[in-house]
N, C-alpha and C. Protein backbone atom coordinates (compact mmCIF):
# COMPACT_ATOMS: atom_id res chain seq x y z
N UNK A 1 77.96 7.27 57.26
CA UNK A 1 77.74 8.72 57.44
C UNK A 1 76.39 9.11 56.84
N UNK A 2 75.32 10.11 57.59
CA UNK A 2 74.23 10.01 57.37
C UNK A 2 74.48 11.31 55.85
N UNK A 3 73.25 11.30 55.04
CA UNK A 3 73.82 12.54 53.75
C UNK A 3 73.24 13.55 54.29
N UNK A 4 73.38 14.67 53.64
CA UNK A 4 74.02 15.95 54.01
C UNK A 4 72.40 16.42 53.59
N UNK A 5 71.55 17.24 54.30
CA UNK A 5 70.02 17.42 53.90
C UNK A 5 70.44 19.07 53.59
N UNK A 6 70.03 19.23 52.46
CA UNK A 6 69.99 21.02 52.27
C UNK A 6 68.37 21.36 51.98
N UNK A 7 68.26 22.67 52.64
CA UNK A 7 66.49 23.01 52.47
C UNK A 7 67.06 24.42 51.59
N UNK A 8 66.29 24.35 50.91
CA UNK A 8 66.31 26.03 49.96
C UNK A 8 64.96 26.52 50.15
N UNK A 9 64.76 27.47 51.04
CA UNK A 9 63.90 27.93 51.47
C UNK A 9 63.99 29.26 51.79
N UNK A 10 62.86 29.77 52.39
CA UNK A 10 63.17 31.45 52.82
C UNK A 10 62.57 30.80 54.76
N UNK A 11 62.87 29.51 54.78
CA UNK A 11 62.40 29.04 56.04
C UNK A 11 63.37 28.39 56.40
N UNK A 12 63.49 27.78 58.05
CA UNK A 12 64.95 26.94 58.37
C UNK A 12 64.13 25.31 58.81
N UNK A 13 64.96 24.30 58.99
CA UNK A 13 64.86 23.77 59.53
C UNK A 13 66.15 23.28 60.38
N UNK A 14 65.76 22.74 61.31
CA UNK A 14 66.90 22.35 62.54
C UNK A 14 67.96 20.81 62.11
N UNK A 15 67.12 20.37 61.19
CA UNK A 15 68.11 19.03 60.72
C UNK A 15 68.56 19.08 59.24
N UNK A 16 68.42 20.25 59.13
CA UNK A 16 68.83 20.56 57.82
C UNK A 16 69.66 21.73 57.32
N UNK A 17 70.84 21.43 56.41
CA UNK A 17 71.63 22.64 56.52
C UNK A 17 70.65 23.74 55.75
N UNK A 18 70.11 24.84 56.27
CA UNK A 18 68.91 25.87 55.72
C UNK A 18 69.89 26.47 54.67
N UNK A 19 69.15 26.77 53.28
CA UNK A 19 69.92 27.89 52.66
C UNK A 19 68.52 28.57 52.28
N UNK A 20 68.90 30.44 52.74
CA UNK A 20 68.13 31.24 52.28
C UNK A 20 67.53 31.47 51.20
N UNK A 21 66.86 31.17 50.18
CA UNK A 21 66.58 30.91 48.86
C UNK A 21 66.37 32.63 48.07
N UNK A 22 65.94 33.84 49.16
CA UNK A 22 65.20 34.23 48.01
C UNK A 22 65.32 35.98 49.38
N UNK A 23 65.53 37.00 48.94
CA UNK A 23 65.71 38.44 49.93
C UNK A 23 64.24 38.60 49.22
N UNK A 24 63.70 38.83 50.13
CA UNK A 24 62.13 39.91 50.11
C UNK A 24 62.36 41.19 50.64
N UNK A 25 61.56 42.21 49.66
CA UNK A 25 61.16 43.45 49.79
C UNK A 25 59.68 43.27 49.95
N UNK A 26 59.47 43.56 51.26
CA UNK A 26 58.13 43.83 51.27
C UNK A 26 57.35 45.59 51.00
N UNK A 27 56.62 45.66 50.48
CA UNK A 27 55.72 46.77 49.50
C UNK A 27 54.07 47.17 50.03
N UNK A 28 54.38 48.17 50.10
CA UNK A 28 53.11 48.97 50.87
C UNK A 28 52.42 49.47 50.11
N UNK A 29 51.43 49.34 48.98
CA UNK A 29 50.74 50.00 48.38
C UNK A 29 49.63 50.78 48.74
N UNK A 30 48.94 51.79 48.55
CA UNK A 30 47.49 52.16 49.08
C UNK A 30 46.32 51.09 48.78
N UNK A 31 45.85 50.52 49.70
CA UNK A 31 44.64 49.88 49.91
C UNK A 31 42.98 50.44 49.97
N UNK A 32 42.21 50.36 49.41
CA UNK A 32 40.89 50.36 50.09
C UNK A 32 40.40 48.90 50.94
N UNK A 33 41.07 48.43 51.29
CA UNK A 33 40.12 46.98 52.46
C UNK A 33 39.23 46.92 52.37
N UNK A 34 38.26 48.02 52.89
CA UNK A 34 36.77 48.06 52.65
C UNK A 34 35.88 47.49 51.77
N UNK A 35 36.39 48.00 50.19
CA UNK A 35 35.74 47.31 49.10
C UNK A 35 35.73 45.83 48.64
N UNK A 36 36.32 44.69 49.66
CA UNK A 36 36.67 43.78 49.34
C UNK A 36 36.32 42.59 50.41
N UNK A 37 35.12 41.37 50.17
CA UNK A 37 34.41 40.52 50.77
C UNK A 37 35.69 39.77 51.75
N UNK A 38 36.33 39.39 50.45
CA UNK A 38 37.27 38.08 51.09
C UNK A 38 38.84 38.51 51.04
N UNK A 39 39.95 37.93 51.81
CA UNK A 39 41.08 38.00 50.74
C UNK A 39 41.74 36.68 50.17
N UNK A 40 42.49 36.79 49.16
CA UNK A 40 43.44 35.68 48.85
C UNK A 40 44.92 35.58 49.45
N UNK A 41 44.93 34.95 50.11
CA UNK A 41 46.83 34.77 50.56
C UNK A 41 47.43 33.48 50.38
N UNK A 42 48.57 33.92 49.34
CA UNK A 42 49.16 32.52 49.19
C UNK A 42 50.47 32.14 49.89
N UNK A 43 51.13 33.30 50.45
CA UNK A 43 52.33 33.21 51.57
C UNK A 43 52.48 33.49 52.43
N UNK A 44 53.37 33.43 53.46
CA UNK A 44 53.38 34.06 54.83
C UNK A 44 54.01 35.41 54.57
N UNK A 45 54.64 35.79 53.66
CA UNK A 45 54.81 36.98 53.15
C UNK A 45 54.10 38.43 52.95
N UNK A 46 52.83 37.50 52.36
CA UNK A 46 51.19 38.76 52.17
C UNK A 46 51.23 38.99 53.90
N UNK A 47 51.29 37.84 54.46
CA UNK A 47 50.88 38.60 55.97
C UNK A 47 52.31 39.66 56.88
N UNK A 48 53.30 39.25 56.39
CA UNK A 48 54.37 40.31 56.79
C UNK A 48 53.86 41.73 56.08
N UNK A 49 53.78 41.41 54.79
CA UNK A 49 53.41 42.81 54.42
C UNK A 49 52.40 43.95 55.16
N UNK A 50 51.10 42.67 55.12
CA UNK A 50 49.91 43.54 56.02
C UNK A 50 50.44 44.13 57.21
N UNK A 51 51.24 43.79 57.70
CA UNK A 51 51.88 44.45 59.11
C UNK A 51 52.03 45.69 58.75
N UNK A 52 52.55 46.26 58.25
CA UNK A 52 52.98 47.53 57.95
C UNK A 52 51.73 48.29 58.37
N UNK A 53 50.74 48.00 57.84
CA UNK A 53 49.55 48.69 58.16
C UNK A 53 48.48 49.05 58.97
N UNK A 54 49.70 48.61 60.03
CA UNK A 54 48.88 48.64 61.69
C UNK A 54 48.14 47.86 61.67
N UNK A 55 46.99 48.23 61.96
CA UNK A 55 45.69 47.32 62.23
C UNK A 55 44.22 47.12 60.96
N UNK A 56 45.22 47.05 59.67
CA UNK A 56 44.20 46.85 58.76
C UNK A 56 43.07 46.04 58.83
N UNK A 57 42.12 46.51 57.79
CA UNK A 57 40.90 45.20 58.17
C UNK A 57 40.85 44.17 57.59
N UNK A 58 41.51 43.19 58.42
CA UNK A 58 41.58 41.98 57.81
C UNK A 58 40.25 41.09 57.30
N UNK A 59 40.35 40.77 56.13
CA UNK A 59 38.77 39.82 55.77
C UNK A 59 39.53 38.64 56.09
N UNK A 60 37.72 37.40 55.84
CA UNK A 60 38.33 36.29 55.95
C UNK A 60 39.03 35.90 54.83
N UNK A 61 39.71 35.04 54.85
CA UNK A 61 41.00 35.20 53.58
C UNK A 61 40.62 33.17 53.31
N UNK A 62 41.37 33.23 52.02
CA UNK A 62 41.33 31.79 51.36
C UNK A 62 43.09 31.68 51.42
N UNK A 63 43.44 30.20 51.89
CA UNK A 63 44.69 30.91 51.75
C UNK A 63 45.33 29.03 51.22
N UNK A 64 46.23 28.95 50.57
CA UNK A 64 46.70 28.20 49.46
C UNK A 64 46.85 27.05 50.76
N UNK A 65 48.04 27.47 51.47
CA UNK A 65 48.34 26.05 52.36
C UNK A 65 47.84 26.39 53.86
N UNK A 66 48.49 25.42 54.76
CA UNK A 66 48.32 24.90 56.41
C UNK A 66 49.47 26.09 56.83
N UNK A 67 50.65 26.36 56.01
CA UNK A 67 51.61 27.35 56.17
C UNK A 67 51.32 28.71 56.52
N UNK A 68 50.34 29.18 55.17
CA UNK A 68 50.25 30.27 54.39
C UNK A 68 48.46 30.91 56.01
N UNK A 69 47.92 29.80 56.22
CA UNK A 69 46.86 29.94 56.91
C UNK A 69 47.14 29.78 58.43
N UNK A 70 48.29 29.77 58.54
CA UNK A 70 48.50 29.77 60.17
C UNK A 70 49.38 31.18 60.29
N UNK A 71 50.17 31.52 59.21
CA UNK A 71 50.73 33.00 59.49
C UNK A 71 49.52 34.24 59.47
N UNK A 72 48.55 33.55 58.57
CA UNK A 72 47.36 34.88 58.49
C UNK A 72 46.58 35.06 59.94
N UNK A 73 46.49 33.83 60.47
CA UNK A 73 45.61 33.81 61.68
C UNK A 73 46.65 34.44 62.99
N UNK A 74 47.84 34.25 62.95
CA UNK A 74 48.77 35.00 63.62
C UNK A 74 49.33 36.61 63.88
N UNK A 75 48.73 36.72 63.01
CA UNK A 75 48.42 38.86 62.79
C UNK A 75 46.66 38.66 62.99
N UNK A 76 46.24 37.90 63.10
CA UNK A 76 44.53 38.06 63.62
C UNK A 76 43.87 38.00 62.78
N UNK A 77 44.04 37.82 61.54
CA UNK A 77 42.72 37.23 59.82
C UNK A 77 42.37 36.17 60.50
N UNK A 78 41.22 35.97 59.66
CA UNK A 78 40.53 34.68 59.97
C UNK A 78 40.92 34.10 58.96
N UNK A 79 40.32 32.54 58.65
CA UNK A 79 41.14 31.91 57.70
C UNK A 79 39.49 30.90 57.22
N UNK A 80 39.20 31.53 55.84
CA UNK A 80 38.05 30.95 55.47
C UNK A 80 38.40 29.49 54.75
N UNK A 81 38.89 29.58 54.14
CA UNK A 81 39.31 28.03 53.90
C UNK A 81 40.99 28.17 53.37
N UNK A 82 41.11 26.58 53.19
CA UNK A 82 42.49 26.16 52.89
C UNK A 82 42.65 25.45 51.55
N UNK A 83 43.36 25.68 50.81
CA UNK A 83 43.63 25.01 49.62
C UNK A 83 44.53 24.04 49.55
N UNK A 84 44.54 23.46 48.46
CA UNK A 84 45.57 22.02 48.76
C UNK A 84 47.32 22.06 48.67
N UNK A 85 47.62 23.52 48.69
CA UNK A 85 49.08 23.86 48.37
C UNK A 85 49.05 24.34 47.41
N UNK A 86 48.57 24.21 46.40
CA UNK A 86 48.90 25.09 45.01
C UNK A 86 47.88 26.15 44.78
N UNK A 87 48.32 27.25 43.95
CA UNK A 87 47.67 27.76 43.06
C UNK A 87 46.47 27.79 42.82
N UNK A 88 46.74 26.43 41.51
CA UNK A 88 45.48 25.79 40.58
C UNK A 88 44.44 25.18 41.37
N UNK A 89 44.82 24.89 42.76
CA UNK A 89 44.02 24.51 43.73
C UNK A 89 42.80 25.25 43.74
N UNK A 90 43.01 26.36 44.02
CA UNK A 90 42.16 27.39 44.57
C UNK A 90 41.09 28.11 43.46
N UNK A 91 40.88 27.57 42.33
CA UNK A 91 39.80 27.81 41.34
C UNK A 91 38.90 26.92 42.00
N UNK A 92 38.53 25.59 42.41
CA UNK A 92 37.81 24.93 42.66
C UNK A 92 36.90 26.14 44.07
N UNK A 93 37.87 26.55 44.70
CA UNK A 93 37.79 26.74 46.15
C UNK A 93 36.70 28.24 45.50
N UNK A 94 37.41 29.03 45.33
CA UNK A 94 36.54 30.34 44.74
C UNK A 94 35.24 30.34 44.08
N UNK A 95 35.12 29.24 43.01
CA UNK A 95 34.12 28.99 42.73
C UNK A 95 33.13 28.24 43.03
N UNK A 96 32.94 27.95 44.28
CA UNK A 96 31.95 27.61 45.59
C UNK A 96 31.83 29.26 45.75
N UNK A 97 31.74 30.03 45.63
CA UNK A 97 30.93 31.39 46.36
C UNK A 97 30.36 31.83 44.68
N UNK A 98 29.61 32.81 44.97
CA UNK A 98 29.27 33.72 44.26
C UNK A 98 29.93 34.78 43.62
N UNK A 99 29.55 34.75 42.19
CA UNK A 99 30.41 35.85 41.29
C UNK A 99 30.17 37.07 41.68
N UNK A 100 29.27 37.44 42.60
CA UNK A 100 29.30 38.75 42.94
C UNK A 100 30.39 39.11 44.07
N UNK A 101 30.92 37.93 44.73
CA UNK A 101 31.59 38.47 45.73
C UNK A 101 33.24 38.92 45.31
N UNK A 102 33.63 39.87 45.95
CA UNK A 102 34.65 40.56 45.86
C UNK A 102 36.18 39.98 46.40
N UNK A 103 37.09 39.38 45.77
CA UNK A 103 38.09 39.12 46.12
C UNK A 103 39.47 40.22 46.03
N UNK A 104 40.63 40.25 47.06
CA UNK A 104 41.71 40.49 47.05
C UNK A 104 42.87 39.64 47.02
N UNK A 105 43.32 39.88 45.88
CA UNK A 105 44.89 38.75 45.98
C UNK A 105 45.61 39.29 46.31
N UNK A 106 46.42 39.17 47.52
CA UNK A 106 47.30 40.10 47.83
C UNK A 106 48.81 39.16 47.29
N UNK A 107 50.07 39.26 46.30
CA UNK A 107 50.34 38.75 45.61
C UNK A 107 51.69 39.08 45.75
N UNK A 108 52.68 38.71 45.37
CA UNK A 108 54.27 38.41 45.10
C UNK A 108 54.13 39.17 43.61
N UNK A 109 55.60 39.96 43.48
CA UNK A 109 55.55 40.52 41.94
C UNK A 109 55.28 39.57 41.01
N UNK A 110 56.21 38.15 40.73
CA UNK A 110 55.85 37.21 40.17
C UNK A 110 55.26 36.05 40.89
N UNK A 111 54.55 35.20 39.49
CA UNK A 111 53.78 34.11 40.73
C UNK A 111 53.68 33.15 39.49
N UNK A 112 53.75 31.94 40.20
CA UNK A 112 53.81 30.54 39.51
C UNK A 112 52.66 29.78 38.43
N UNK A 113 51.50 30.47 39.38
CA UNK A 113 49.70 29.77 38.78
C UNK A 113 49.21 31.26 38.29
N UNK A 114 48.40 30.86 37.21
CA UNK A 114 47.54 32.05 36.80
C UNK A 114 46.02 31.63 37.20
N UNK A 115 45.92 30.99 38.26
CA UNK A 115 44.18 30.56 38.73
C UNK A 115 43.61 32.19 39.29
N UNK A 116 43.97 33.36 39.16
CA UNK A 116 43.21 34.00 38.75
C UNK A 116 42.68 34.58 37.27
N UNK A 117 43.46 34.46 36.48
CA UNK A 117 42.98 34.85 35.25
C UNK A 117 42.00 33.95 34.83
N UNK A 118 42.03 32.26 35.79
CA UNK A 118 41.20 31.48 34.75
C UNK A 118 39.47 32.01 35.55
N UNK A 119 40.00 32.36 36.81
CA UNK A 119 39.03 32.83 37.65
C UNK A 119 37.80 34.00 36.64
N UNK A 120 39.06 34.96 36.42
CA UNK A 120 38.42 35.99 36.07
C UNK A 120 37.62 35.76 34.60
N UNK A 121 37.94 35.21 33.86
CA UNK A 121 38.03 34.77 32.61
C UNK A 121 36.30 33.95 32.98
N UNK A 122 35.82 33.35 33.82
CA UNK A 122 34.56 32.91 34.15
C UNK A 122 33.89 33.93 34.93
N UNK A 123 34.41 35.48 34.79
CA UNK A 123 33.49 35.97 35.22
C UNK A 123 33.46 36.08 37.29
N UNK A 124 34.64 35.40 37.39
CA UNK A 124 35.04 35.83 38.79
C UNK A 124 35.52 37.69 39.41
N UNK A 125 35.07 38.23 40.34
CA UNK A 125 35.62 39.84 40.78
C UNK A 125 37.10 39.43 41.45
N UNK A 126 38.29 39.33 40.73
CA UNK A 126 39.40 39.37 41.56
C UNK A 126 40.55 40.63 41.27
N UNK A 127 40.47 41.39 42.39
CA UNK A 127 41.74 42.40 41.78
C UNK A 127 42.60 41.95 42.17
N UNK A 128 44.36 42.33 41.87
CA UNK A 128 45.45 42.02 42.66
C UNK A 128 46.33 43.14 42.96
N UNK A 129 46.82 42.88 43.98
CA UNK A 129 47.73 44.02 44.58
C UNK A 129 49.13 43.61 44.93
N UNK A 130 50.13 44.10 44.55
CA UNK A 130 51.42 43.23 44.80
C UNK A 130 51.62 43.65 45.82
N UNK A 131 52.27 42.74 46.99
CA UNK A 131 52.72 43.23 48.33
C UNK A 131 54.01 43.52 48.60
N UNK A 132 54.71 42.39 47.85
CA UNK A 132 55.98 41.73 48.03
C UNK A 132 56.55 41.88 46.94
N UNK A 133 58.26 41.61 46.89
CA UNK A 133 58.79 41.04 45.44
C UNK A 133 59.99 40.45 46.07
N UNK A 134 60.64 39.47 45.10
CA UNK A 134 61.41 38.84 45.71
C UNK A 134 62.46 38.91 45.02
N UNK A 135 64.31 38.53 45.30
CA UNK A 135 65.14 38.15 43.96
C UNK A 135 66.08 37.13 44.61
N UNK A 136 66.60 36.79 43.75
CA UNK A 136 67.96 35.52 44.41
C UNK A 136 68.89 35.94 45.54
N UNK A 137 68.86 35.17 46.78
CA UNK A 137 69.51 35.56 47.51
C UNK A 137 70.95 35.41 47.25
N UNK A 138 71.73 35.84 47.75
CA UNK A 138 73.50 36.00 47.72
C UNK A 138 73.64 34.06 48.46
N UNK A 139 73.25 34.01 49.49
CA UNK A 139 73.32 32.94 50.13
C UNK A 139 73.19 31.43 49.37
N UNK A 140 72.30 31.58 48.34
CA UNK A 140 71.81 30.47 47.36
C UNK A 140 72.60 30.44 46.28
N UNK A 141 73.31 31.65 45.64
CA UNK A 141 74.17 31.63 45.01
C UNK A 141 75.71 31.13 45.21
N UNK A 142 76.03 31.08 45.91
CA UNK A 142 76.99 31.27 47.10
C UNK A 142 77.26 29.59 47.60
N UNK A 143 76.13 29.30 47.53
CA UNK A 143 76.46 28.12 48.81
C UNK A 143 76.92 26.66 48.02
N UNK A 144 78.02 26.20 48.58
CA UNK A 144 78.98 24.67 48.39
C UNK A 144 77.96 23.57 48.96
N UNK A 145 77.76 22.54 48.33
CA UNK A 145 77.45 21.50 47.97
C UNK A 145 78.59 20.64 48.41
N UNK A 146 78.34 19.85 49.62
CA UNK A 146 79.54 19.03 49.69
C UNK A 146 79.01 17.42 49.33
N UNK A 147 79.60 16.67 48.87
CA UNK A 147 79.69 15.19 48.81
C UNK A 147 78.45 14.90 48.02
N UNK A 148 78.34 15.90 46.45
CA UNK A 148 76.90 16.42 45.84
C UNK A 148 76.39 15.17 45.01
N UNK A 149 77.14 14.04 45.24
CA UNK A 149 76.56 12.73 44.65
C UNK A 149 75.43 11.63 46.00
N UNK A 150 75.84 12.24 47.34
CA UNK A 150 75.01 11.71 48.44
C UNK A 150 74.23 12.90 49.05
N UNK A 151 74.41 13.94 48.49
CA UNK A 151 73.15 14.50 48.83
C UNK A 151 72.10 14.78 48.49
N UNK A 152 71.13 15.23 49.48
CA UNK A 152 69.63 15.85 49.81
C UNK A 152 69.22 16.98 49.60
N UNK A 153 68.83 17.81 48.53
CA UNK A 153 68.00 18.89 48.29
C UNK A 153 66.96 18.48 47.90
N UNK A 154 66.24 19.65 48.47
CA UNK A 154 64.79 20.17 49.18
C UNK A 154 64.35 21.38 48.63
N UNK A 155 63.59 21.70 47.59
CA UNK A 155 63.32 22.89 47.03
C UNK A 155 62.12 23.57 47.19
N UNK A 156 61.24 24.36 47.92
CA UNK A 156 60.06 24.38 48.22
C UNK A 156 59.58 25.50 47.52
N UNK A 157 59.80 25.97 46.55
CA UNK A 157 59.27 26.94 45.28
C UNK A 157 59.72 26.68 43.87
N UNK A 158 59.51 27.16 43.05
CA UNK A 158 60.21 27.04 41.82
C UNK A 158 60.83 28.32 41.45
N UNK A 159 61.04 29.51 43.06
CA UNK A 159 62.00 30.37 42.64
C UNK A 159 63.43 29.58 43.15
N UNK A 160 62.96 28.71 44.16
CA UNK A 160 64.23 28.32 45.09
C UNK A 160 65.22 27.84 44.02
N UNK A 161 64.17 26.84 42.88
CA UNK A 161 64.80 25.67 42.16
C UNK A 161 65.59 27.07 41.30
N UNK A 162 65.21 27.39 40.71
CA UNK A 162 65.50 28.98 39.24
C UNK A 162 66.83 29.14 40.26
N UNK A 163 66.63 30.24 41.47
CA UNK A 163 67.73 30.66 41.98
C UNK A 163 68.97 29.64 42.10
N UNK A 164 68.80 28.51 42.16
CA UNK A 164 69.83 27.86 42.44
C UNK A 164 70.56 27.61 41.10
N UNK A 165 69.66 27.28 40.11
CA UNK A 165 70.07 26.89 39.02
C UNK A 165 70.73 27.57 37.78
N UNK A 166 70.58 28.90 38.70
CA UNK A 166 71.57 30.11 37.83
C UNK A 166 73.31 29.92 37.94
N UNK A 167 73.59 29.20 39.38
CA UNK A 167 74.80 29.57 39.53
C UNK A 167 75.60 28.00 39.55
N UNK A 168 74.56 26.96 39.47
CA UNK A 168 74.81 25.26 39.85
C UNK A 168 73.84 24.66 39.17
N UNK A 169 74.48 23.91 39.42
CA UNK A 169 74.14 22.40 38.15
C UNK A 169 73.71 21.21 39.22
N UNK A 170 72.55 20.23 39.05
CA UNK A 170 72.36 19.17 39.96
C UNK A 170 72.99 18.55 39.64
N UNK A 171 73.56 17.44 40.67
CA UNK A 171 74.73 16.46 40.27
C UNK A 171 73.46 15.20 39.97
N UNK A 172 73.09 14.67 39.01
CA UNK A 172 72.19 13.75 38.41
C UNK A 172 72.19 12.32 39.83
N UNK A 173 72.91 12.51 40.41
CA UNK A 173 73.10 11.59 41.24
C UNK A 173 72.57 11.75 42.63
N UNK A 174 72.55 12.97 43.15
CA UNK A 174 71.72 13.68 44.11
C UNK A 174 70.42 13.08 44.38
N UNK A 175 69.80 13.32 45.53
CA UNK A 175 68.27 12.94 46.07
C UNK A 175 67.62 14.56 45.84
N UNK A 176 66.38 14.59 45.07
CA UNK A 176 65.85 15.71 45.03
C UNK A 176 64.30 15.67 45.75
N UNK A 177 64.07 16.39 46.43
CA UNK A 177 62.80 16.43 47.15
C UNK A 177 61.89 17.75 46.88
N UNK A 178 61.22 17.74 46.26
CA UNK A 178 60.04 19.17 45.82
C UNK A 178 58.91 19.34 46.70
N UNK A 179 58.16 20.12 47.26
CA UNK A 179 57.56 20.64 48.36
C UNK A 179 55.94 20.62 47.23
N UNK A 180 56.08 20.52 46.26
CA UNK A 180 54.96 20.22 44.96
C UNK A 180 54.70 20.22 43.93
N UNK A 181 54.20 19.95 42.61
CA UNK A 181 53.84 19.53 41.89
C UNK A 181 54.57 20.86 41.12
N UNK A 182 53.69 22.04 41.45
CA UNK A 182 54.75 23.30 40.81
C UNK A 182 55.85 23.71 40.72
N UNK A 183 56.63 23.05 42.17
CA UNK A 183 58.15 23.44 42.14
C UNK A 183 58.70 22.46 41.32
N UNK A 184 58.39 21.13 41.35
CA UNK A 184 59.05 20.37 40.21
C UNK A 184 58.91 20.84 38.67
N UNK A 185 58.06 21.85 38.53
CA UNK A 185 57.73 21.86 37.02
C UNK A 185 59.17 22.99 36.86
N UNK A 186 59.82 23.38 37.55
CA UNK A 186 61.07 24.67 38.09
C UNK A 186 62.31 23.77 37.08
N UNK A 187 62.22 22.17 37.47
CA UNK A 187 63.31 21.11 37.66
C UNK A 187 63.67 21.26 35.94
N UNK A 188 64.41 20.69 35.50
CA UNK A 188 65.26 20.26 34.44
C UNK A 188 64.15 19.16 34.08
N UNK A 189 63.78 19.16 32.62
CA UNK A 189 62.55 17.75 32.37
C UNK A 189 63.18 16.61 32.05
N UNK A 190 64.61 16.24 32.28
CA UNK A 190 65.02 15.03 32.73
C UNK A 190 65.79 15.01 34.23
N UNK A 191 65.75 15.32 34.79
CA UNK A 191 65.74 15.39 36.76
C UNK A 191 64.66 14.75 37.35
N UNK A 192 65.03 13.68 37.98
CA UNK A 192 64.32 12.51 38.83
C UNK A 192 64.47 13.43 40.03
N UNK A 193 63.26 13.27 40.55
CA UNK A 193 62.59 13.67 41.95
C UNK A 193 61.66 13.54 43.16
N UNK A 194 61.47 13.45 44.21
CA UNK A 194 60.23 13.01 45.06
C UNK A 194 59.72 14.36 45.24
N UNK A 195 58.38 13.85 45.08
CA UNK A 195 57.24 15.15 45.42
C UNK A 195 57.09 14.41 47.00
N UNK A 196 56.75 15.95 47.73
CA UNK A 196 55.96 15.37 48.85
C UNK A 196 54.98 15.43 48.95
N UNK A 197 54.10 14.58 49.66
CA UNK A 197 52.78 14.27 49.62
C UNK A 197 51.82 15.60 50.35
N UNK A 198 52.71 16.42 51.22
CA UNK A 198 52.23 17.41 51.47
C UNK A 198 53.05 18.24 51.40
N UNK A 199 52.36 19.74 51.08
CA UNK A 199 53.51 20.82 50.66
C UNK A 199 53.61 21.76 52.30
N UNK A 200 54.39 20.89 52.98
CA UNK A 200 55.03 21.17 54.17
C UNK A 200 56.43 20.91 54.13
N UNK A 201 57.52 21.89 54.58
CA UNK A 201 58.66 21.23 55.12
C UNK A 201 58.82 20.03 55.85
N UNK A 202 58.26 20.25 56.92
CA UNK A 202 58.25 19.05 57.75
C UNK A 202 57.97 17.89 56.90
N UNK A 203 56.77 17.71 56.07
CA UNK A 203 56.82 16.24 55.14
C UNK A 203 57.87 16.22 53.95
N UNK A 204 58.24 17.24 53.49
CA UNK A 204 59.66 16.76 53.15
C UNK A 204 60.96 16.06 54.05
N UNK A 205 61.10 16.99 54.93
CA UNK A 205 62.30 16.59 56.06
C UNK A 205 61.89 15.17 56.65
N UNK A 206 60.68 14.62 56.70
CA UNK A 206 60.40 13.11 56.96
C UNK A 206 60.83 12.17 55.88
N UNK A 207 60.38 12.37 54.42
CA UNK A 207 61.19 11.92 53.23
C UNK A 207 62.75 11.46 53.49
N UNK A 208 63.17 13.15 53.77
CA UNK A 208 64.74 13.05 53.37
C UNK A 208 65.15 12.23 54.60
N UNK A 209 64.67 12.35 55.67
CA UNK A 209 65.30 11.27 57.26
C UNK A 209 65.09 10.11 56.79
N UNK A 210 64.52 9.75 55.68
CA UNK A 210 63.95 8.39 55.88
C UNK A 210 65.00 7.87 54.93
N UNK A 211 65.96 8.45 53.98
CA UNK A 211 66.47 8.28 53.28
C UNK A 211 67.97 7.55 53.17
């Protein structure tokens, strides 16, 4: 019998039993756009939000992943570069331009990396604006674990890992698969785990098939 693949995500996949990880409120604040060169987007979330706002002016944006930069280009941003999945990534990336130029982070209430403070802290222009906020879904709380010594979880945030871990315990025996380097830091610091080599579902769900 093949094991049982669970994704904790706010995304599905088709070979995997999906659990909702996380209810978003998305948040409309007043914007000036104008005053601002570039933006920062680190989820597909910042770009649900921008919806709200009709036809804002989208800058070219820096945006964390392949994920996060294909939802921005899908409401019509351009997509100035890509970061390597994380965060901490994206200090390298920012500081290739000039301190004069003007950034927007458009941002989640909470957030995992502080690579803007280290930004700012050298003298980088970054404001932030929260778009979004998120809390534990009912669904993640909620959800049975069957045969939890042969299965497959898949955690692709370190809210997914938190939310789960409020209401369940990993069975030490389980296959754990992390979407990156940050969501594992979510894990228990004795919990054995595979990172994936890219912070895509899909290269997780190749992991766990292979398993």
């Amino acid at each position: 019998m093949p094991k049982q693949i669970y994704l904790f995500s706010i995304s599905s996949h088709p070979d995997a039993k999906s659990v909702n990880s996380l209810d978003i409120k998305l948040l409309k604040p007043e914007i000036d756009f104008l005053k601002y060169d570039y933006f920062i987007v680190t989820s597909k979330q910042t770009s649900e939000a921008l919806k709200q706002y009709g036809e804002p002016i989208l800058k070219p944006a820096l945006c964390v992943s392949v994920a996060s930069a294909k939802s921005y280009e899908d409401i019509g941003g351009k997509v100035l570069d890509i970061g390597g999945g994380y965060g901490d990534n994206l200090v390298a990336k920012i500081k290739e331009y000039s301190k004069s130029t003007k950034w927007l982070y458009l941002r989640a209430k909470i957030v995992a990396s502080d690579f803007v403070s280290v930004c700012q802290e050298d003298g980088y222009k970054i404001d932030e604006v929260v778009v979004y906020e998120s809390g534990c879904s009912q669904a993640i709380w909620c959800v049975e674990i069957e045969d939890e010594e042969r299965a497959i979880l898949i955690f692709t945030s370190p809210s997914s890992v938190n939310c789960f871990l409020k209401n369940h315990t990993i069975n030490p025996r389980a296959t754990v698969i992390v979407i990156g380097t940050t969501t594992a830091k979510a894990l228990p610091s004795d919990m054995e785990y595979i990172v994936s080599p890219k912070t895509t579902i899909d290269s997780c769900m190749e992991i766990a098939q292979k398993l």
